[in-house]
N, C-alpha and C. Protein backbone atom coordinates (compact mmCIF):
# COMPACT_ATOMS: atom_id res chain seq x y z
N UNK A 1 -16.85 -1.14 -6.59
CA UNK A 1 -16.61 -1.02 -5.17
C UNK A 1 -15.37 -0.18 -4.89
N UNK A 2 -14.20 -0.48 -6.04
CA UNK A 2 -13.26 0.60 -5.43
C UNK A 2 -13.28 1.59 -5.58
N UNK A 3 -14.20 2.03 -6.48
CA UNK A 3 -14.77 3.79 -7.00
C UNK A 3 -15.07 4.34 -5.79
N UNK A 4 -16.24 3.48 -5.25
CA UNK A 4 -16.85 4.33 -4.06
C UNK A 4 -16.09 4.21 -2.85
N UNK A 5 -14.62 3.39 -2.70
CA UNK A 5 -13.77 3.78 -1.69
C UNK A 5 -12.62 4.97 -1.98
N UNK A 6 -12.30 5.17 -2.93
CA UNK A 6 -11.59 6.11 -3.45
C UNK A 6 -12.27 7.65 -3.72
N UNK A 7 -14.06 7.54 -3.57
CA UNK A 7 -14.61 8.53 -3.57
C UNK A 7 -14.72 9.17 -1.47
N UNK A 8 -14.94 7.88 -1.50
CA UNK A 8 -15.20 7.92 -0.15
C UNK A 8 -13.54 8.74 0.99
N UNK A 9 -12.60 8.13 0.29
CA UNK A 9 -11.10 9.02 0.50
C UNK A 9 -10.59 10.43 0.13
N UNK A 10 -11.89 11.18 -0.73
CA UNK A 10 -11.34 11.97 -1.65
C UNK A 10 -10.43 11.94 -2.27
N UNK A 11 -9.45 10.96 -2.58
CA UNK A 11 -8.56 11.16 -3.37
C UNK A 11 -8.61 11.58 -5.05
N UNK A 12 -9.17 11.68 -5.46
CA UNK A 12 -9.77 11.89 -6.69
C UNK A 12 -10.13 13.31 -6.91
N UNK A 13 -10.41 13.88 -5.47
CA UNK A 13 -10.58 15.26 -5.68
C UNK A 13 -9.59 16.56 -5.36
N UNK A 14 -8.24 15.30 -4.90
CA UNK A 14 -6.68 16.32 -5.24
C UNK A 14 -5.76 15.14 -5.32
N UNK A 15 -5.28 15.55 -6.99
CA UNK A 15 -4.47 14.50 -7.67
C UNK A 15 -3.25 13.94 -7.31
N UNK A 16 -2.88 14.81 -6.37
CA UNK A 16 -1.55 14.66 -5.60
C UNK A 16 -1.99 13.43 -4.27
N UNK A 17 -2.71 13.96 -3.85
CA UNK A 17 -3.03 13.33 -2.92
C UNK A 17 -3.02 12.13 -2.39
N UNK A 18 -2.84 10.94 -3.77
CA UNK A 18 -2.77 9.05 -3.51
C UNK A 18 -1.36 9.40 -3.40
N UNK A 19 -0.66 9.67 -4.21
CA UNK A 19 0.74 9.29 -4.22
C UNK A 19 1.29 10.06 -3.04
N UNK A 20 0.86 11.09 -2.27
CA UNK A 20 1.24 11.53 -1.16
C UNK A 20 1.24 10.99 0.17
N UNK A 21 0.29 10.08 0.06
CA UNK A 21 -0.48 8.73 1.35
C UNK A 21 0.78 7.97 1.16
N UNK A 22 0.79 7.17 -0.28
CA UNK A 22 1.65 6.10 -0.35
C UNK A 22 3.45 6.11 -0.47
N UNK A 23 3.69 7.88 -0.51
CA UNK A 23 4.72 8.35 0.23
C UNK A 23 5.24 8.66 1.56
N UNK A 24 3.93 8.71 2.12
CA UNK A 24 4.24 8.94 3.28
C UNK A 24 4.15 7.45 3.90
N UNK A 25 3.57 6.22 3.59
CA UNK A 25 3.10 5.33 4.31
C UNK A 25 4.79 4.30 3.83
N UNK A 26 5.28 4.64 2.60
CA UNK A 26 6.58 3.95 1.79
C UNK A 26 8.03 4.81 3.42
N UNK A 27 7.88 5.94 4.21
CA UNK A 27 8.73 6.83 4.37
C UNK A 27 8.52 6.29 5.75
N UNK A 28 7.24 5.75 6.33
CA UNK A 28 7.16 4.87 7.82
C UNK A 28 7.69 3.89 8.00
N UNK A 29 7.30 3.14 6.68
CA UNK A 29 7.94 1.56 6.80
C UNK A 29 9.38 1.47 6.76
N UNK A 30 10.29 2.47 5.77
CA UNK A 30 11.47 2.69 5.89
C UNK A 30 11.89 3.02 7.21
N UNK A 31 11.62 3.82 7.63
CA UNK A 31 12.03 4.40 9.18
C UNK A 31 11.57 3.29 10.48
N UNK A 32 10.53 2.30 10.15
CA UNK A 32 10.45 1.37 10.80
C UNK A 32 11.82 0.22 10.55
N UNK A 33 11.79 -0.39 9.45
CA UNK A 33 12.37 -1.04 8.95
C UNK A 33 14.09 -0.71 9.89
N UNK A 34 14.68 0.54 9.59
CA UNK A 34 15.76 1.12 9.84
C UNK A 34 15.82 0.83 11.59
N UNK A 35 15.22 0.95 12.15
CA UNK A 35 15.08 1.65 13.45
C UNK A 35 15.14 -0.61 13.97
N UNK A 36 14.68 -1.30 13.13
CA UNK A 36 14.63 -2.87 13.63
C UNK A 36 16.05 -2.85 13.37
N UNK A 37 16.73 -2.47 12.10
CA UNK A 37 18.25 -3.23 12.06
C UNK A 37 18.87 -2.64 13.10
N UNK A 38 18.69 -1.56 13.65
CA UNK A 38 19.68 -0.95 15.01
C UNK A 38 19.32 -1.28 16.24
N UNK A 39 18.67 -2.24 16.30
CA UNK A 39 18.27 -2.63 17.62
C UNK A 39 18.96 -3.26 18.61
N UNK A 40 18.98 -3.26 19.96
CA UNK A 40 19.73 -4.02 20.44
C UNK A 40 19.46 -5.58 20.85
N UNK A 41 20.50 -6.05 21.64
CA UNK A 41 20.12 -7.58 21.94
C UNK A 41 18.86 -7.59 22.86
N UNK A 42 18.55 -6.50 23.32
CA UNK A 42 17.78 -7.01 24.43
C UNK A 42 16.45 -6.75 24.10
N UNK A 43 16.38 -6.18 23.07
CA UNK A 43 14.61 -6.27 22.61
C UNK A 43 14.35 -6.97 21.91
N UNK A 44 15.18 -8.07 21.55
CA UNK A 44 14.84 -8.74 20.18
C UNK A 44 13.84 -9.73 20.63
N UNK A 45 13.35 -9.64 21.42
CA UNK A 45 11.94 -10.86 22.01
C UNK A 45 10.84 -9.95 21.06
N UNK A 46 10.59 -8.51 20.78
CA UNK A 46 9.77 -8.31 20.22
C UNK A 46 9.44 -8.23 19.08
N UNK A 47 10.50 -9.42 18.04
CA UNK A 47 10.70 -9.44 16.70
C UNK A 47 9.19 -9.96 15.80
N UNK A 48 8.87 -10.89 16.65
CA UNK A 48 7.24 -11.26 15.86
C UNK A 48 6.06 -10.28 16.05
N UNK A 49 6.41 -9.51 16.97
CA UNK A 49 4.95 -8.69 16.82
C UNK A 49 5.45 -7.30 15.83
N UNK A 50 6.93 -7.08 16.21
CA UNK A 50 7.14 -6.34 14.88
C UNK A 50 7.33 -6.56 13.17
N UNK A 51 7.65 -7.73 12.87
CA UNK A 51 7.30 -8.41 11.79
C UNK A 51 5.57 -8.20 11.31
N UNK A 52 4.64 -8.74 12.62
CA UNK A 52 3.35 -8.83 12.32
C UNK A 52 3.07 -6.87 11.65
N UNK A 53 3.80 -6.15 12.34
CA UNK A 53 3.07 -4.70 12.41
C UNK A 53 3.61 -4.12 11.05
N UNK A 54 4.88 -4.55 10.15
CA UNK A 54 5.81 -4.20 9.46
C UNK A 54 4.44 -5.12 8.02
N UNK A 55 3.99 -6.26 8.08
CA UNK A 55 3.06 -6.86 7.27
C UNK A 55 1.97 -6.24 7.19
N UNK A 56 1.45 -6.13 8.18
CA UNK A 56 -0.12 -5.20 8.02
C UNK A 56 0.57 -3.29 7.82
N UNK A 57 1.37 -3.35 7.85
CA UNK A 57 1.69 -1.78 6.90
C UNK A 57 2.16 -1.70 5.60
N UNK A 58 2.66 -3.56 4.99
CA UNK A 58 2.64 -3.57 3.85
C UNK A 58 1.29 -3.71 3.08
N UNK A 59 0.41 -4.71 3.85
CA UNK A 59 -0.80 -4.37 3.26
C UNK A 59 -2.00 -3.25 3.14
N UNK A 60 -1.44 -2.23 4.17
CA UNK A 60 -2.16 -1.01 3.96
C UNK A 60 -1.80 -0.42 2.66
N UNK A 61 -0.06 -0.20 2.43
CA UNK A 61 0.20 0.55 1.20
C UNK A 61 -0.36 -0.44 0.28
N UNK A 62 -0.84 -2.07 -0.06
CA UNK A 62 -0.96 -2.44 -1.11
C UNK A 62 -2.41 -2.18 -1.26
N UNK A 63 -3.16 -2.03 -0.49
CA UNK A 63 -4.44 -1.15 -0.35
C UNK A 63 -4.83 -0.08 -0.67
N UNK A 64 -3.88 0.68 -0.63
CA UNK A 64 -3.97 2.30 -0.72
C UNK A 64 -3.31 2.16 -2.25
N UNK A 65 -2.81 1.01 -2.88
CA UNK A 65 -1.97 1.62 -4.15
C UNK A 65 -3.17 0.56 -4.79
N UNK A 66 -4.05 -0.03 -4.71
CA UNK A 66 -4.95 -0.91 -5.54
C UNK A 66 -6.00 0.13 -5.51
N UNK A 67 -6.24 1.01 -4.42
CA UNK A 67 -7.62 2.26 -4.18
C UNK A 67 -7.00 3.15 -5.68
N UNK A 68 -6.00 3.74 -5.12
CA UNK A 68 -5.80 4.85 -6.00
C UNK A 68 -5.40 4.09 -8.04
N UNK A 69 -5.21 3.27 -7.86
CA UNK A 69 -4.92 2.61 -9.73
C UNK A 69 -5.53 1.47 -10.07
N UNK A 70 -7.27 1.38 -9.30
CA UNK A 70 -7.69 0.67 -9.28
C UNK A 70 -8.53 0.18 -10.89
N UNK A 71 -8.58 1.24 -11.49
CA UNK A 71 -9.34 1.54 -12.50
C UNK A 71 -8.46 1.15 -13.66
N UNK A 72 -7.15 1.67 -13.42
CA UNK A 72 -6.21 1.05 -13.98
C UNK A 72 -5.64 -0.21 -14.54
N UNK A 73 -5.73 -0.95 -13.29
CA UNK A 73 -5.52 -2.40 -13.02
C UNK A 73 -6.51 -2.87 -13.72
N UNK A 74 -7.91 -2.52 -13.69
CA UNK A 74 -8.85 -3.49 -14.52
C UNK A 74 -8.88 -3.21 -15.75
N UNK A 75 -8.36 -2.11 -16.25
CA UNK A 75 -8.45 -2.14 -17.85
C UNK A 75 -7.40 -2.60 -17.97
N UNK A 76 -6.45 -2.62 -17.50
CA UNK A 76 -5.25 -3.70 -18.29
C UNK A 76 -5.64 -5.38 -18.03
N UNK A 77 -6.71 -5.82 -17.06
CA UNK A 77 -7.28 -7.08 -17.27
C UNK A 77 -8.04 -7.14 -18.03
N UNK A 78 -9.14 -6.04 -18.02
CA UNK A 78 -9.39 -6.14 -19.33
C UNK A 78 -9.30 -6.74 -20.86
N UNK A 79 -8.46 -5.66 -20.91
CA UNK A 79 -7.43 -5.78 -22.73
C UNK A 79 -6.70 -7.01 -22.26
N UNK A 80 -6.35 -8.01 -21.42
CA UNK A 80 -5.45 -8.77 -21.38
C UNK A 80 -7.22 -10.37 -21.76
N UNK A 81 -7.87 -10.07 -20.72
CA UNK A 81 -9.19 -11.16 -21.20
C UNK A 81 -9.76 -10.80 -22.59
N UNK A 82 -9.62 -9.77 -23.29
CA UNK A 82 -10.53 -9.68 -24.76
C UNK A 82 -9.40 -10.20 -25.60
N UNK A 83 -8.16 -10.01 -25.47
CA UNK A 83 -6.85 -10.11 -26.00
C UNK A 83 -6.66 -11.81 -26.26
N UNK A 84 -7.27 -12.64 -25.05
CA UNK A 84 -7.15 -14.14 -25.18
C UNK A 84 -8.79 -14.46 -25.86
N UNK A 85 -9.63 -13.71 -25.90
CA UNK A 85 -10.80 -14.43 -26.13
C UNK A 85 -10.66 -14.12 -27.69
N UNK A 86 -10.10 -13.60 -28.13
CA UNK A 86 -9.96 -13.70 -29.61
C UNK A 86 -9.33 -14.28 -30.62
């Protein structure tokens, strides 16, 4: 299933391309992140919906970094399940 989302992204068909998403998506959250510590007193009522928006952009990049080393990840479960079954 993650083949055919990672086909479905093209990423696979320019190599640069995952780590360029998850640079750019690592370079939002920073600039989000930054932009909450300078805030003033008087917006801070909107701290939970920015928390909520700051979480679902961590789980996009953990999305976008399980798409692109997905193949990865399972051969090291892999070798880690043949590794105990022996």
């Amino acid at each position: 299933m993650l083949q055919n989302t990672t086909q479905r992204t093209g990423a696979q068909n320019f190599p640069g391309a995952g780590k360029e998403v998850v640079s750019n998506l690592m370079t939002s959250l920073y600039l989000k992140l930054r932009e909450l510590m300078h805030r003033s007193e008087e917006e801070e009522g909107q701290g939970m919906v920015e928390y909520a928006l700051i979480l679902v952009l961590i789980a996009v990049v953990v999305i976008v970094v399980l798409i692109i080393l997905g193949n990865q990840v399972k051969n090291v479960f892999s070798d880690i399940t043949s590794g105990l079954g022996t």
